[in-house]
N, C-alpha and C. Protein backbone atom coordinates (compact mmCIF):
# COMPACT_ATOMS: atom_id res chain seq x y z
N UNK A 1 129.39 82.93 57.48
CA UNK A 1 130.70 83.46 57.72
C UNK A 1 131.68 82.30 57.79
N UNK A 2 132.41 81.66 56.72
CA UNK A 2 132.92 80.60 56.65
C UNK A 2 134.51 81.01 57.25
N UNK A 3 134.84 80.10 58.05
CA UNK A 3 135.92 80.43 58.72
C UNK A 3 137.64 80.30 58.34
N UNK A 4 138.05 80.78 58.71
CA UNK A 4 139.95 81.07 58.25
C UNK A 4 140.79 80.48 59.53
N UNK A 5 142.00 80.41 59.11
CA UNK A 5 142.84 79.73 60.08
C UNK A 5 144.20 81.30 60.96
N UNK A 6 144.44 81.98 61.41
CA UNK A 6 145.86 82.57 61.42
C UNK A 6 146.76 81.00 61.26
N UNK A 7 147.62 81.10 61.03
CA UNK A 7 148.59 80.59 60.47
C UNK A 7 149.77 80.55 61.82
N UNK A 8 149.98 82.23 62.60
CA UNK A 8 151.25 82.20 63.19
C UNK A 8 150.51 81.95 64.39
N UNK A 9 148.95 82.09 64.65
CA UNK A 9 148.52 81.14 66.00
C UNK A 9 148.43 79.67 66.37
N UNK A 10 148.14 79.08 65.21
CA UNK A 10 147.66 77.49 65.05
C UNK A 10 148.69 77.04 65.26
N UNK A 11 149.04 75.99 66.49
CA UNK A 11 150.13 74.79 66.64
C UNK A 11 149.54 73.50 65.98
N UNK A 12 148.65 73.25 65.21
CA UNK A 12 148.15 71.74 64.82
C UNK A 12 148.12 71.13 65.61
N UNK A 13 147.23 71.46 66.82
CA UNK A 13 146.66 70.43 67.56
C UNK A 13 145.82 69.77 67.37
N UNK A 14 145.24 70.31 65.98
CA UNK A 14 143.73 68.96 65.21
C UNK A 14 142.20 69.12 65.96
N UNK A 15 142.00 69.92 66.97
CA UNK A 15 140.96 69.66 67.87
C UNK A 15 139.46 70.31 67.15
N UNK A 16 140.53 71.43 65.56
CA UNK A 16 139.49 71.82 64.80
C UNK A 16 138.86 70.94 63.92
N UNK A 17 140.04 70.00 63.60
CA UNK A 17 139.77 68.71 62.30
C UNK A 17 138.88 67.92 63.62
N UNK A 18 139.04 67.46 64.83
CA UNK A 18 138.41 66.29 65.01
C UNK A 18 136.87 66.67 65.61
N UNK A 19 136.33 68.22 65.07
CA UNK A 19 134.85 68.56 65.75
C UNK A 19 134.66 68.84 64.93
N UNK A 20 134.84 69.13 63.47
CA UNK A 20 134.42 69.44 62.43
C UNK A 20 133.56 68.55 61.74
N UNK A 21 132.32 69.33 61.64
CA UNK A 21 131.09 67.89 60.89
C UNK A 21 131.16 67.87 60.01
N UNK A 22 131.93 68.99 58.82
CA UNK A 22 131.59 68.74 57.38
C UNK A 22 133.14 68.39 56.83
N UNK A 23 134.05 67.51 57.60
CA UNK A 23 134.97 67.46 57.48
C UNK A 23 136.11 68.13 56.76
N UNK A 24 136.00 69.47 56.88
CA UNK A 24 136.78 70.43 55.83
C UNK A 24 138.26 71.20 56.61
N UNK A 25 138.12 70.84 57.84
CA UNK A 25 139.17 70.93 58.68
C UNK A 25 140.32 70.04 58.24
N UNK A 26 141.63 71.09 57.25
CA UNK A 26 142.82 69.78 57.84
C UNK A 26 143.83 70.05 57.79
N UNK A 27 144.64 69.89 58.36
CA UNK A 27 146.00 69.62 58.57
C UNK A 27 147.44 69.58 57.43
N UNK A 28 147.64 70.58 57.23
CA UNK A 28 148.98 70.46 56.28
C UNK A 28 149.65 70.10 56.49
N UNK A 29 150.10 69.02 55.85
CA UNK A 29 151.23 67.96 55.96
C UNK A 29 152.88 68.87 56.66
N UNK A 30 152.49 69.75 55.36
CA UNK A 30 153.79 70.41 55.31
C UNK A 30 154.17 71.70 56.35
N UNK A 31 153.29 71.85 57.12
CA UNK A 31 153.74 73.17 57.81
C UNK A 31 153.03 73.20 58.94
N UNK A 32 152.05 71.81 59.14
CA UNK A 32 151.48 71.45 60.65
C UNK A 32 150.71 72.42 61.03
N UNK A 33 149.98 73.04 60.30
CA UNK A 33 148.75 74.10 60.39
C UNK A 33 147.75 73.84 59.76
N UNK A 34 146.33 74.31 60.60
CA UNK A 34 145.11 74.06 60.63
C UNK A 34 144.56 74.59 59.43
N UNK A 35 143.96 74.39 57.92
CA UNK A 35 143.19 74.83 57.26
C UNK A 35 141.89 74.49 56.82
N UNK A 36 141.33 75.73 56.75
CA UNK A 36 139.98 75.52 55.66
C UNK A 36 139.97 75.17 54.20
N UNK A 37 139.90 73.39 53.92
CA UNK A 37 139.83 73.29 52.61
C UNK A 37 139.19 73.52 51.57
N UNK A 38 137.67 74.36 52.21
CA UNK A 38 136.61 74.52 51.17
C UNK A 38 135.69 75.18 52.02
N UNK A 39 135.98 76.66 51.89
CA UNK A 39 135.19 77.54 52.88
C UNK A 39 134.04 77.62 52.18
N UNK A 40 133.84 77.15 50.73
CA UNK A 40 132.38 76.92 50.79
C UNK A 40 131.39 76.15 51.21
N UNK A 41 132.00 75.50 51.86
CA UNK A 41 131.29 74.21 52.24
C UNK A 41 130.70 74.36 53.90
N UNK A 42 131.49 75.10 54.29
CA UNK A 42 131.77 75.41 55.73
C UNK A 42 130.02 75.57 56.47
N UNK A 43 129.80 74.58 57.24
CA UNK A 43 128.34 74.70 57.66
C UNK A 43 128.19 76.02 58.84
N UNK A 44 128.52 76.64 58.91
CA UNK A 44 129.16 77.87 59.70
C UNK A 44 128.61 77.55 61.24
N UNK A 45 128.54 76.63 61.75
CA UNK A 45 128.78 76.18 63.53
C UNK A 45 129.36 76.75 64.60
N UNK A 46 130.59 76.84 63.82
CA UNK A 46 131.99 77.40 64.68
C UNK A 46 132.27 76.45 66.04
N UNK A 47 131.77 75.23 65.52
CA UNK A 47 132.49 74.22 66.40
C UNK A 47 134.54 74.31 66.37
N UNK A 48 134.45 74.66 65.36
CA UNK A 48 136.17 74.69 65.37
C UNK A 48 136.37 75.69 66.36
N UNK A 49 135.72 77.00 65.62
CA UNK A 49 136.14 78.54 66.60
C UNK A 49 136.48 77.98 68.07
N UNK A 50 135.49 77.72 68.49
CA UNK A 50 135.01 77.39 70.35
C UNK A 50 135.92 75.97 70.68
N UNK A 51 136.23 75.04 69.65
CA UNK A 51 137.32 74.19 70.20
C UNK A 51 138.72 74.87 70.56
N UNK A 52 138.84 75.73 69.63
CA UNK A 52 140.59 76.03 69.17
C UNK A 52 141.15 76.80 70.24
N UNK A 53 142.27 75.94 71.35
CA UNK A 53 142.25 76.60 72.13
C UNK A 53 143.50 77.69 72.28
N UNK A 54 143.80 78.34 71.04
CA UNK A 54 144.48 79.12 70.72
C UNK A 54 144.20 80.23 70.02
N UNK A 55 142.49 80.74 69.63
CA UNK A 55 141.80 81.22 69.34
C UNK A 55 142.61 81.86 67.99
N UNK A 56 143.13 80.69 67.38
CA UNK A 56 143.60 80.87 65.92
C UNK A 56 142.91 80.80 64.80
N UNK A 57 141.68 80.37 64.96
CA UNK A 57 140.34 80.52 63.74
C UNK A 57 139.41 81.53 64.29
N UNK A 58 138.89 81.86 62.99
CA UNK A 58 138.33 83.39 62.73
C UNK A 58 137.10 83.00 62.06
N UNK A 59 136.21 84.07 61.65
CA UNK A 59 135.53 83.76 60.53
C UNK A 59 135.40 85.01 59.76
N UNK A 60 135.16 85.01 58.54
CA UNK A 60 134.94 86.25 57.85
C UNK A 60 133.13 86.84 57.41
N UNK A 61 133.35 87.93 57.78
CA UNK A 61 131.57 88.27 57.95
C UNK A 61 131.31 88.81 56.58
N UNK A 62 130.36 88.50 56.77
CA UNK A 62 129.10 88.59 55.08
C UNK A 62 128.72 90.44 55.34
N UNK A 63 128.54 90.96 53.85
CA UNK A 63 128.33 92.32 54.06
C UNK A 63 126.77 92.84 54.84
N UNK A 64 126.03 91.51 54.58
CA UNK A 64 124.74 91.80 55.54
C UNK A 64 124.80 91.95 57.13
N UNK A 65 125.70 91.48 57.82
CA UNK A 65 126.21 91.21 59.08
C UNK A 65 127.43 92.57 59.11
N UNK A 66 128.51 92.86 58.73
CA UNK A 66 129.05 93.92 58.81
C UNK A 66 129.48 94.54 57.93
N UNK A 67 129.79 95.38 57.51
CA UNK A 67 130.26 96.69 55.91
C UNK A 67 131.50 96.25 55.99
N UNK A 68 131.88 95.84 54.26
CA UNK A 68 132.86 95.21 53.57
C UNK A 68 134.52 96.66 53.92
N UNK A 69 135.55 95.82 54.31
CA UNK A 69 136.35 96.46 55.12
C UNK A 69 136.45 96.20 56.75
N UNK A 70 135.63 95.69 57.20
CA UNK A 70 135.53 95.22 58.48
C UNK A 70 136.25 94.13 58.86
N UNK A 71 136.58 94.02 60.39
CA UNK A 71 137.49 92.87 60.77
C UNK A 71 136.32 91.96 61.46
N UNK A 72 136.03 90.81 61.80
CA UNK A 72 135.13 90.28 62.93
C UNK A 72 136.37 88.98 63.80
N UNK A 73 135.99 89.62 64.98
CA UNK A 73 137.17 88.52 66.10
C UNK A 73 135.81 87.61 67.02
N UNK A 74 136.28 86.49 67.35
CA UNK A 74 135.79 86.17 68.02
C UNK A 74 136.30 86.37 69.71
N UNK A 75 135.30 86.10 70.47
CA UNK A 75 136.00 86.58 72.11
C UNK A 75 135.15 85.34 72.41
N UNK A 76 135.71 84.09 73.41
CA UNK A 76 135.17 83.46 73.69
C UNK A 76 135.69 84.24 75.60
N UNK A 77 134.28 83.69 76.61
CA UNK A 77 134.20 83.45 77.83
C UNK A 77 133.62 82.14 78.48
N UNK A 78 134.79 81.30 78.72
CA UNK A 78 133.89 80.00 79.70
C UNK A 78 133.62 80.17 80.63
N UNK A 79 133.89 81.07 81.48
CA UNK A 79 133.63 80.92 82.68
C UNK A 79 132.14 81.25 82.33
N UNK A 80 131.65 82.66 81.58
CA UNK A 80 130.37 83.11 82.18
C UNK A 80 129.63 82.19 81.03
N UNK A 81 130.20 82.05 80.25
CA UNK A 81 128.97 81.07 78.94
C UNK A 81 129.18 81.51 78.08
N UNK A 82 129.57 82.30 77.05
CA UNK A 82 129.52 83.54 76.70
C UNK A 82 130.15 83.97 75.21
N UNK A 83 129.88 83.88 74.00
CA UNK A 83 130.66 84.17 72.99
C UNK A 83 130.37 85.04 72.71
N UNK A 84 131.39 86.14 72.22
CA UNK A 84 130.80 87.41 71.34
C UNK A 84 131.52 87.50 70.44
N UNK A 85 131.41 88.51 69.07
CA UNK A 85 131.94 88.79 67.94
C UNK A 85 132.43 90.22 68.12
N UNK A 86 133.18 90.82 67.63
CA UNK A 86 133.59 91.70 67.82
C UNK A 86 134.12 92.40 66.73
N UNK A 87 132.68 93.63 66.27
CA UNK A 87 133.05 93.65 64.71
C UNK A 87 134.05 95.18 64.54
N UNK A 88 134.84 95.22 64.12
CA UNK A 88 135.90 96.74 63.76
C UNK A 88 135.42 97.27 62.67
N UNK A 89 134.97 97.95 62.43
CA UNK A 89 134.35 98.74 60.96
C UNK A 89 135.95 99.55 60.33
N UNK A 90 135.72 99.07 59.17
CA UNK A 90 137.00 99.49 58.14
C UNK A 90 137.12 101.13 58.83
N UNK A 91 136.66 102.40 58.82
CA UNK A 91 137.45 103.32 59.60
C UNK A 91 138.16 103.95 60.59
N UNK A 92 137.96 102.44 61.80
CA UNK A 92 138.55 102.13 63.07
C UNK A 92 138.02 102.74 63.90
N UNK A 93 137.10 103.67 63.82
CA UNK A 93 136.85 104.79 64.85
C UNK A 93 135.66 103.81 65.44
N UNK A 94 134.37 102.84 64.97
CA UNK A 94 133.99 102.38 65.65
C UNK A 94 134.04 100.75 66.00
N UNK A 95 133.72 99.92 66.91
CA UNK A 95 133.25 98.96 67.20
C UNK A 95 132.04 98.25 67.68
N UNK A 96 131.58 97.25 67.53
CA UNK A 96 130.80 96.45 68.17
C UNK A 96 130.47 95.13 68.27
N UNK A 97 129.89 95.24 69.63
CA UNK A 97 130.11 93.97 69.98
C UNK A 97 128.64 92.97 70.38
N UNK A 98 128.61 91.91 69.51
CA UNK A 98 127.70 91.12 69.52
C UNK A 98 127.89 89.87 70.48
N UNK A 99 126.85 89.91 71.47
CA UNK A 99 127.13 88.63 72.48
C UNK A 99 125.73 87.25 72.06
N UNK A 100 126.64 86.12 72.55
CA UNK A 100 125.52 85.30 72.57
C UNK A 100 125.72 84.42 73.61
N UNK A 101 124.85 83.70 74.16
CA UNK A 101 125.14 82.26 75.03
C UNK A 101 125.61 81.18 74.21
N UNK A 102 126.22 80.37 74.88
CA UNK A 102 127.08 78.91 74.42
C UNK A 102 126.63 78.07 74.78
N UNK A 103 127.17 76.68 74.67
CA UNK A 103 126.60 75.63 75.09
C UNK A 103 128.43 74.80 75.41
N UNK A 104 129.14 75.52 75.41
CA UNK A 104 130.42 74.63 75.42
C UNK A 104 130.61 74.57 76.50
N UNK A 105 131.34 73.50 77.09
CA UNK A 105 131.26 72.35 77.98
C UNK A 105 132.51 71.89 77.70
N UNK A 106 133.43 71.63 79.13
CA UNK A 106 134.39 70.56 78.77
C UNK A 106 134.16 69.44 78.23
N UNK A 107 135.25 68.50 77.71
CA UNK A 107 134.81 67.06 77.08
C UNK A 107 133.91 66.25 78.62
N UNK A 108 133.43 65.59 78.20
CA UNK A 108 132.71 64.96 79.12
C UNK A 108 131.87 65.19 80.07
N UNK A 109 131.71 66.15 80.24
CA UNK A 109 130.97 66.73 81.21
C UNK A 109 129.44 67.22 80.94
N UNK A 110 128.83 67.42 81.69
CA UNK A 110 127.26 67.93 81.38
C UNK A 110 126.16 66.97 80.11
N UNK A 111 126.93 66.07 79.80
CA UNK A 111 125.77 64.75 79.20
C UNK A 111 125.37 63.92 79.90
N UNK A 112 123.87 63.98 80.17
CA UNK A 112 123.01 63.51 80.99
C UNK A 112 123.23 61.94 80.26
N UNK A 113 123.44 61.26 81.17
CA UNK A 113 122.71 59.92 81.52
C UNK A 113 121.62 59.40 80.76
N UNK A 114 121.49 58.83 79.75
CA UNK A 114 119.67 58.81 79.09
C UNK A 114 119.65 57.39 79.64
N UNK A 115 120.05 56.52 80.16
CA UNK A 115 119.74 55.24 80.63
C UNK A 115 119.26 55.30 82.35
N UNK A 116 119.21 56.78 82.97
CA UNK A 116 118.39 57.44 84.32
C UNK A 116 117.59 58.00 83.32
N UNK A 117 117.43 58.16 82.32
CA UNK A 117 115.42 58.83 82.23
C UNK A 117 114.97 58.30 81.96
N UNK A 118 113.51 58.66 82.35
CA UNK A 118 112.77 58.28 82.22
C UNK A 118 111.85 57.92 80.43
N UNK A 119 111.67 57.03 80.37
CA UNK A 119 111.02 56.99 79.25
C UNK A 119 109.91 57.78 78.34
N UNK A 120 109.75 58.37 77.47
CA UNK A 120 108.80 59.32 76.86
C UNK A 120 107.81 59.62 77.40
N UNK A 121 106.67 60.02 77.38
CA UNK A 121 105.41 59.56 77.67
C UNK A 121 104.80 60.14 76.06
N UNK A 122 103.44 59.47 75.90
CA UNK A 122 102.63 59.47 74.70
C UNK A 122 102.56 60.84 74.27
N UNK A 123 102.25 61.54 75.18
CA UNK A 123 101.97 63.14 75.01
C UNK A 123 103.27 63.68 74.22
N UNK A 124 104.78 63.27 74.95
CA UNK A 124 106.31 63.59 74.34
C UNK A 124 106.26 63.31 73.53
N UNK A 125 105.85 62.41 72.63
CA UNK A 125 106.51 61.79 71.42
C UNK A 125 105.45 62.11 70.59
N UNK A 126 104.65 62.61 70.57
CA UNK A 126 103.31 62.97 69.76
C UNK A 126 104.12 64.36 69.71
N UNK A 127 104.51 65.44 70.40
CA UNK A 127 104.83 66.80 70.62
C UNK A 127 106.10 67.03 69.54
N UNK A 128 105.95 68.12 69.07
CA UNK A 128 107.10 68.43 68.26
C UNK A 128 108.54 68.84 68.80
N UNK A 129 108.64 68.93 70.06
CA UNK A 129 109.68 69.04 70.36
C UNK A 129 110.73 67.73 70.82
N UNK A 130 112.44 68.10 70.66
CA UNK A 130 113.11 67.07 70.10
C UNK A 130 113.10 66.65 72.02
N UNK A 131 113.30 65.57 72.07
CA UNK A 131 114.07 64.48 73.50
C UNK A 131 114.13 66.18 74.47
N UNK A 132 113.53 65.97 75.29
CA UNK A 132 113.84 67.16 76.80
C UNK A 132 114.06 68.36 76.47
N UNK A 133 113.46 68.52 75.40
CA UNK A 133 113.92 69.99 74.61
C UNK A 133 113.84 70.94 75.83
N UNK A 134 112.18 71.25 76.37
CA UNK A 134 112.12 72.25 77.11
C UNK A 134 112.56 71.89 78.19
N UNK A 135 113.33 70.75 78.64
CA UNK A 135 114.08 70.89 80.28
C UNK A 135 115.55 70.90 79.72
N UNK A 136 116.02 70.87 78.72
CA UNK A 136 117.85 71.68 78.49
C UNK A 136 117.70 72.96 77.89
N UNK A 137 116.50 73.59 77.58
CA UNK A 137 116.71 75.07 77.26
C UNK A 137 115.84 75.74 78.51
N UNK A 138 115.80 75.15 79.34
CA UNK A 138 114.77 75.64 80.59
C UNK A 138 113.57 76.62 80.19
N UNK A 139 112.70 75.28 79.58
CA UNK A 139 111.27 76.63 79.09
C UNK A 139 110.58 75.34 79.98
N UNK A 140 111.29 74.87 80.51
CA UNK A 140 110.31 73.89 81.58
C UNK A 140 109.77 74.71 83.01
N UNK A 141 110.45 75.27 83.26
CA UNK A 141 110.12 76.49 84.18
C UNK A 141 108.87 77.65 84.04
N UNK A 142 108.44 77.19 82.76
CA UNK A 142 107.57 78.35 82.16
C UNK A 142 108.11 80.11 81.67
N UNK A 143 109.38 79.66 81.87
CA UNK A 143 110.03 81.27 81.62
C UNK A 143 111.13 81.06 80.50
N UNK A 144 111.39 82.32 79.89
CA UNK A 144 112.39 81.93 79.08
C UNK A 144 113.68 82.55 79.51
N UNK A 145 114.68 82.07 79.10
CA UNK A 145 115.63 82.54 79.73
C UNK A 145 116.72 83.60 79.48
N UNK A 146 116.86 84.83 80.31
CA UNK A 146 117.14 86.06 80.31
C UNK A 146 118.20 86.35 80.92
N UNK A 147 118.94 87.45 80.13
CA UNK A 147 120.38 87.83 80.21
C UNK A 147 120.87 87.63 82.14
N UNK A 148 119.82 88.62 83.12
CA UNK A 148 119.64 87.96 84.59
C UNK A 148 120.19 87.02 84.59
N UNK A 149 118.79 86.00 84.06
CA UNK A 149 118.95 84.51 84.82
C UNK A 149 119.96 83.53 84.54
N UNK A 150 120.62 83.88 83.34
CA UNK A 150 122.28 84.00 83.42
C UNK A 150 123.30 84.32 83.85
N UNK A 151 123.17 85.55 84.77
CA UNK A 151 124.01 86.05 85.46
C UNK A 151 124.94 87.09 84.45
N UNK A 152 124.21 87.44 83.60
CA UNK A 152 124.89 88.70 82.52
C UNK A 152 124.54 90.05 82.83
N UNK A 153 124.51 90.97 82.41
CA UNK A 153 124.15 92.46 83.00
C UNK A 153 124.38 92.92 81.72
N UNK A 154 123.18 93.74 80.92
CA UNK A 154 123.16 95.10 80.29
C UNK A 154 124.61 96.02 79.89
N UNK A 155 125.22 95.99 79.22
CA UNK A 155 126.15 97.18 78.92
C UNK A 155 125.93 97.84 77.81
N UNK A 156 126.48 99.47 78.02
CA UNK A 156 126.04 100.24 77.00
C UNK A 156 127.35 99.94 75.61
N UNK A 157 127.03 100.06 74.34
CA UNK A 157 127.92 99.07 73.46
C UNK A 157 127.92 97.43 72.78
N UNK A 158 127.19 96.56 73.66
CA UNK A 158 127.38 95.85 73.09
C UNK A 158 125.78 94.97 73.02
N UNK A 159 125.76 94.58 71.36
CA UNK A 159 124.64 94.50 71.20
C UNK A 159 123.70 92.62 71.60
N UNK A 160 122.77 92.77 72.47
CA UNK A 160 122.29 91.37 72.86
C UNK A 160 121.25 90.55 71.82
């Protein structure tokens, strides 16, 4: 779902150009708004989406994901963690809504220290999983982690 700019939301604050990995985020000279120069290229992240704090980028959904005529919005929540999509089906009568967990974080905040850890051990680095995998997705606990242990709750409508 390669992403779009609104035009009458975007003030060119750049915060989409300067998180953008495939550098396709940029800046019109002429009218100081945020565009997609090559939505084919677009590694679909939505690092821009979740930067933009004017929720002026969008993305457009593939007909496998929702029926052609459809709108998709994004809804971001920081407080609870929380992104969802929010798809309008071309005859308006229905909606739905797809949630997921985030990982966004103010700037600076929540990057651990790697010069306080501890060093690998033989067993880690033999193991296929990447640097602390299972202690930042908490499968170090032996559990995986559930809408609960997030502090989310079940609603009828929107799909988890």
């Amino acid at each position: 779902m390669p992403t779009f700019v609104y035009m009458t939301r975007c003030d060119g604050c750049g915060h989409c150009v300067d998180i953008c990995p495939s550098d396709i985020m940029h800046i019109d000279k002429t009218t100081r708004r945020a565009y997609n120069i090559e939505p084919n290229m677009c590694w679909e992240c939505y690092s821009c989406v979740k930067a933009c704090p004017h929720q002026a980028i969008d993305v457009r959904g593939y007909a496998d994901f929702a029926p052609l005529g459809h709108s998709v919005r994004v809804k971001r929540d920081e407080e609870k963690g929380v992104i969802a999509w929010r798809i309008k089906f071309r005859n308006g009568e229905k909606d739905m809504d797809l949630l997921a967990p985030i990982t966004t974080k103010p700037w600076g905040s929540g990057t651990p220290d790697l010069r306080e850890e501890e060093a690998p051990t033989q067993d880690q680095r033999d193991s296929q999983h990447l640097y602390n995998e299972p202690k930042y997705i908490r499968f170090d606990e032996g559990t995986v982690a559930t809408l609960e242990s997030n502090g989310l709750e079940m609603k009828a409508g929107v799909h988890y």
